[in-house]
Every structure is written in C-alpha cells, then in structure tokens.
Protein backbone atom coordinates (compact mmCIF):
# COMPACT_ATOMS: atom_id res chain seq x y z
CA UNK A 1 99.21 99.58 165.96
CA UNK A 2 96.79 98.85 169.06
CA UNK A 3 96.00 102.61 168.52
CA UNK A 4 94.75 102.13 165.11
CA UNK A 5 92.68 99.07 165.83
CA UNK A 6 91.16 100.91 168.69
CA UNK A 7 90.35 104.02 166.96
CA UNK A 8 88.77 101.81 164.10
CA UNK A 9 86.51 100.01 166.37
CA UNK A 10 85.27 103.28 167.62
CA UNK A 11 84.46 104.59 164.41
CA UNK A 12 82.38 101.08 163.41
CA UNK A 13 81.08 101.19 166.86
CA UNK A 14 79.69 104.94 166.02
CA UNK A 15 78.29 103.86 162.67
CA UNK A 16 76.26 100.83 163.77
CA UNK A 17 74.52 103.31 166.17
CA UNK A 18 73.94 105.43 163.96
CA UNK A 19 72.21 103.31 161.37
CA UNK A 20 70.59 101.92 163.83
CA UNK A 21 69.01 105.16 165.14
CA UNK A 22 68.23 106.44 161.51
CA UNK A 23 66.38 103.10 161.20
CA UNK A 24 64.77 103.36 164.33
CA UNK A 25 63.50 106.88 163.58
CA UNK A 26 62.30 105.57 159.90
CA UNK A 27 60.21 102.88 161.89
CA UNK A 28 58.54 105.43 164.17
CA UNK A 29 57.57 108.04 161.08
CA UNK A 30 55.89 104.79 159.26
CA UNK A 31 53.45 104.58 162.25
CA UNK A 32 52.70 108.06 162.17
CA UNK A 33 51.04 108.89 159.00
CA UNK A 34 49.75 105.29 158.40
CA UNK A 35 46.76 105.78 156.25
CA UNK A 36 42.76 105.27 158.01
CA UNK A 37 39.94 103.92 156.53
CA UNK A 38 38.40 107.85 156.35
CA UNK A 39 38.16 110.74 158.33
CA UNK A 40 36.53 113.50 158.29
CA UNK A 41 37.83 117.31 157.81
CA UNK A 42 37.92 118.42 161.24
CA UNK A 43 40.09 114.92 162.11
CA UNK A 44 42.24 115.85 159.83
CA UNK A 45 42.77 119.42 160.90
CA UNK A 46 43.03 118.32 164.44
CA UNK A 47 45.62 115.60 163.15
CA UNK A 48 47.62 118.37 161.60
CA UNK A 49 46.56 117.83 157.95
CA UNK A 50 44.58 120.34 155.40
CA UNK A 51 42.32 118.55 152.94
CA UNK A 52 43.62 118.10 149.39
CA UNK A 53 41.77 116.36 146.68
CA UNK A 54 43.22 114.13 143.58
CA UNK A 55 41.27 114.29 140.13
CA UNK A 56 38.88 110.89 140.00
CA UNK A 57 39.87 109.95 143.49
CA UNK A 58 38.10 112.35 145.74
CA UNK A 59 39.72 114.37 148.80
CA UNK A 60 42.32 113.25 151.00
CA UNK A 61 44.06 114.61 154.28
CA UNK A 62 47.53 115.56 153.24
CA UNK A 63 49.84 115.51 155.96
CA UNK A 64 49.64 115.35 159.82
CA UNK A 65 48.74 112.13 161.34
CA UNK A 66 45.96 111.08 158.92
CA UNK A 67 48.03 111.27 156.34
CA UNK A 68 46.83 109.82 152.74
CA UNK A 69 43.34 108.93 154.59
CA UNK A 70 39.91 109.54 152.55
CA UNK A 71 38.14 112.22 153.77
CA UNK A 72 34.40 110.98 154.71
C-alpha cells in the first residue's frame, strides 16, 4: 500500500513539473515575437523574419523576432 501511495506522488510530482515547464516555455515564446510599433526590412531580416504583406493592411514581418510588426 505505502508503495502505491509513493509511486502516485511521484507521478503528480512529475506532472506539476511538467506543466509548469510547458507554461514556463509558453511565457518565454510570448516575449519573443511581441509585435513593434514598425520596423523596417532589414530589422526584420536581421530579426529572422521575411516581409509578407496582407491585402488593405500593408506589409508585415512574418516571423523571427519582429513578428506581426509593420514594416516602415
């Protein structure tokens, strides 16, 4: 019986962690590609982006660290 208590503890012990890392790693991708005011097309091809445009809207960096930012 202590067995099975023990081994179930470990198993919510490794879960919590777990979620707790996923969330952590959610947290830190949110920061990266947090939309600027603008940049301009080198920026964003130094960031890691290539410039995209939307119909109406203009271009936009798509990807990298300036993700979703105006292009200038």
């Amino acid at each position: 019986m202590r067995i099975r208590r023990s081994i179930g503890l470990a198993i919510a012990t490794a879960t919590l962690t777990g979620l707790s890392l996923a969330g952590a790693a959610a947290a830190a991708a949110a920061q990266v590609s947090t939309p600027q005011d603008s940049v301009t097309p080198d920026q964003c091809q130094q960031g890691g982006g290539t410039v995209s445009s939307r119909p109406y809207a203009g271009q936009y960096c798509s990807g990298g660290t300036f993700s979703n930012s105006p292009i200038e």
